[in-house]
Protein backbone atom coordinates (compact mmCIF):
# COMPACT_ATOMS: atom_id res chain seq x y z
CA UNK A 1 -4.69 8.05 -19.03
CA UNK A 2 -5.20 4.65 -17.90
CA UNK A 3 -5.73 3.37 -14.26
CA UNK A 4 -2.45 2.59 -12.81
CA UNK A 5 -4.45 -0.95 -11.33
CA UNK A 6 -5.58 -1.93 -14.95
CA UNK A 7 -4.65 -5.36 -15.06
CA UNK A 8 -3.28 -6.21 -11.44
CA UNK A 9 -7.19 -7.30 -10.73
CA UNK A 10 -10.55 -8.10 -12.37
CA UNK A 11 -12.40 -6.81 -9.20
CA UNK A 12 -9.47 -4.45 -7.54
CA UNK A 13 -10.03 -4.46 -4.24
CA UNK A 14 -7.06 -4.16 -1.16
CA UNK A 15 -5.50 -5.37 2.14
CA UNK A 16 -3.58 -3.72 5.07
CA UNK A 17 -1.66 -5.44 6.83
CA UNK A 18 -0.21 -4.97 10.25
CA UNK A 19 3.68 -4.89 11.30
CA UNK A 20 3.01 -7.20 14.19
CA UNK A 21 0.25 -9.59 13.16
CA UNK A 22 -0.47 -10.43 9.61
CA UNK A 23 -4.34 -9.51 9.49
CA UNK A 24 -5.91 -7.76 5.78
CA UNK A 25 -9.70 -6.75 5.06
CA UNK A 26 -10.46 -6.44 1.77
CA UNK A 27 -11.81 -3.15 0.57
CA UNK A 28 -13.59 -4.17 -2.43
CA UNK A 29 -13.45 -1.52 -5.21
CA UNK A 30 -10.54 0.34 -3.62
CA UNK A 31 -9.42 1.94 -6.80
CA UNK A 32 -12.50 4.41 -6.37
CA UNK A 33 -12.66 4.96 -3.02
CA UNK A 34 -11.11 8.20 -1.55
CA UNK A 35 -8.16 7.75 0.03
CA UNK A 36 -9.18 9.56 3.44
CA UNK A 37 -12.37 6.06 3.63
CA UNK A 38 -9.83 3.45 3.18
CA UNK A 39 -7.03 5.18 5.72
CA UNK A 40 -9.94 5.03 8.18
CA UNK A 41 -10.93 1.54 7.68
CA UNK A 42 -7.56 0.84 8.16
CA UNK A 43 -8.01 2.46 11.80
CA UNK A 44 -11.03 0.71 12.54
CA UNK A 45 -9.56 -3.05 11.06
CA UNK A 46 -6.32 -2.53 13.60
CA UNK A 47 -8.32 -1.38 16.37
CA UNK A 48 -10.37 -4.61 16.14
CA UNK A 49 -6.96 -6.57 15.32
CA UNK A 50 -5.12 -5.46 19.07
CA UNK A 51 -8.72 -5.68 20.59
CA UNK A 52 -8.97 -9.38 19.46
CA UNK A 53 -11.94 -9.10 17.66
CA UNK A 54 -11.15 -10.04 13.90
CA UNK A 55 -13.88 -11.61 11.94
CA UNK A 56 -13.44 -13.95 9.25
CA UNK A 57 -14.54 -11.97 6.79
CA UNK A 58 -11.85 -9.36 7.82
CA UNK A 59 -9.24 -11.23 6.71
CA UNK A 60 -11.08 -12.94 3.27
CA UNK A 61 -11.19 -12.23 -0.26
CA UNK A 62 -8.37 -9.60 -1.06
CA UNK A 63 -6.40 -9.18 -4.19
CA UNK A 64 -3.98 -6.77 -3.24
CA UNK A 65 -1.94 -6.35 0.20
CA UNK A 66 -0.21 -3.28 1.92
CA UNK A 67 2.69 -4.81 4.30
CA UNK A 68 4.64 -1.36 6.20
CA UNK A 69 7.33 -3.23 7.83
CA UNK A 70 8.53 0.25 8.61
CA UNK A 71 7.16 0.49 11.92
CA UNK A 72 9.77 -1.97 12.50
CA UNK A 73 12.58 -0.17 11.79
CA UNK A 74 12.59 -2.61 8.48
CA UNK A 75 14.06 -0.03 5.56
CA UNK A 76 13.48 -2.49 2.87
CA UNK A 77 12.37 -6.07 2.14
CA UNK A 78 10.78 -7.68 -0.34
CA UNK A 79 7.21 -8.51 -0.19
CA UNK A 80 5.96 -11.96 -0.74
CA UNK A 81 2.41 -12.30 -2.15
CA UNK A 82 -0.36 -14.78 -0.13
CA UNK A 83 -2.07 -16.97 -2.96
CA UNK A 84 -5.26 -15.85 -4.28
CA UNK A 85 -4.01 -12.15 -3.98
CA UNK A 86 -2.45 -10.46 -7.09
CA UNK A 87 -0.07 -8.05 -5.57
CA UNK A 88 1.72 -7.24 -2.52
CA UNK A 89 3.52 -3.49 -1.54
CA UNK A 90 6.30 -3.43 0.94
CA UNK A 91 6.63 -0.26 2.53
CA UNK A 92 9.78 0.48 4.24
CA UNK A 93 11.07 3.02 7.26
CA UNK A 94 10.67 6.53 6.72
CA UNK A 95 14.17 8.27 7.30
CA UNK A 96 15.35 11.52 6.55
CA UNK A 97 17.48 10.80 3.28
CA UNK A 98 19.23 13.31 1.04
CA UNK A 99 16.94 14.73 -1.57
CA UNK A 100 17.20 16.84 -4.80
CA UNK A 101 14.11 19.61 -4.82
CA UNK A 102 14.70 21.93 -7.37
CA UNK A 103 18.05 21.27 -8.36
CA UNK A 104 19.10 21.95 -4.88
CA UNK A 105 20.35 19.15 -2.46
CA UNK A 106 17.95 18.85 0.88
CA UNK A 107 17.25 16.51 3.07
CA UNK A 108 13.52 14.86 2.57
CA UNK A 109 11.94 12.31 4.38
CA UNK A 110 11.74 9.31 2.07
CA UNK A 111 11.23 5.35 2.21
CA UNK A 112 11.59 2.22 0.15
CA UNK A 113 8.23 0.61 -1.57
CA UNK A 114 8.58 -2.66 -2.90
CA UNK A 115 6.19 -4.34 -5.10
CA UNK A 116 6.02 -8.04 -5.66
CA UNK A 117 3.13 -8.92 -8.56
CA UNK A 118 1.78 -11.97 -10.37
CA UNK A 119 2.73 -12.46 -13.69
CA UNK A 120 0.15 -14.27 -14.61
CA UNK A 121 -2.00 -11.57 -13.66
CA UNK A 122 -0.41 -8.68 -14.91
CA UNK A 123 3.31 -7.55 -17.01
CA UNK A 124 5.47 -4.71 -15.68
CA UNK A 125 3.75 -2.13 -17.38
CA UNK A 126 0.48 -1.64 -15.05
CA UNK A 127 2.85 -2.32 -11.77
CA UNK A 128 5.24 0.71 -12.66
CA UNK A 129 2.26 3.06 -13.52
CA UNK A 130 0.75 1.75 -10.40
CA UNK A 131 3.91 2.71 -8.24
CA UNK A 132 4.23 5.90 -10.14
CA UNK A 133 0.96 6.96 -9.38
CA UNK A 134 2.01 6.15 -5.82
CA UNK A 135 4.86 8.16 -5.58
CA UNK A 136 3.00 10.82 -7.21
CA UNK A 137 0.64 10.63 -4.73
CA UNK A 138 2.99 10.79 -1.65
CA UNK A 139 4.59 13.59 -3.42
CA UNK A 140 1.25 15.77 -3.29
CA UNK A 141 1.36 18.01 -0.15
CA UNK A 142 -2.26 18.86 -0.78
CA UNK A 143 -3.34 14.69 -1.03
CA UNK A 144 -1.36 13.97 2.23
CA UNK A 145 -2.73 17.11 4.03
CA UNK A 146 -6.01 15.71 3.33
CA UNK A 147 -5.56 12.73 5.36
CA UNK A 148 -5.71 14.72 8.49
């Protein structure tokens, strides 16, 4: 199966950005990097973002950006993507939504993404297997258990 980030990047690498002030760090070679590293670099880039102590170089050379407007009780939006970058996700509040599990209705806890790409980087193709293999992701109790 191919990588859901073939074509969105030569070099894939990623951002995170911060509801309050726009700040990314690129994570070069995200693709291979275990989810669990890059959720704590994450931690570590917005505890040096409230602290005042951004570098440069934590805000240089990304290709990809993560904006959660979420935290701002934001449900959906759409993303706009900062020029060199390839790609930008827009995640939106988490609410508790009505959900089909099983052919049963339940409520679930669900939010909006929203991805905004380059064309002249990639077609549609590698951005919906990329937010498939999202959702996928999300969807996997065991994946989300393992990021404590």
């Amino acid at each position: 199966m191919p990588n859901a980030m073939d074509g969105l990047s030569a070099e894939p690498t990623a951002s995170a950005g911060r509801a309050r002030e726009r700040v990314g760090r690129p994570r070069r070679g995200a693709c291979a990097r275990p989810l669990q590293a890059i959720a704590a670099d994450v931690l570590t880039l917005s505890g040096r973002a409230r602290a005042g102590q951004l570098r440069p170089e934590d805000m240089a050379g990304g290709t990809f950006t993560i904006s959660n407007l979420g935290l701002l009780g934001v449900d959906a939006f759409t993303p706009i993507i900062n020029p060199p970058q390839s790609a930008i996700l827009g995640i939106g509040r988490i609410q508790p939504r009505p959900v089909v599990r099983e052919g049963t209705l339940a409520i679930g806890r669900t939010c909006v993404l929203s991805l905004t790409f380059d064309h002249r980087v990639a077609d549609g193709a590698p951005a919906a297997r990329l937010l498939d293999a999202l959702v996928r992701r999300l969807g996997d109790r065991e994946v989300l258990a393992g990021l404590g």
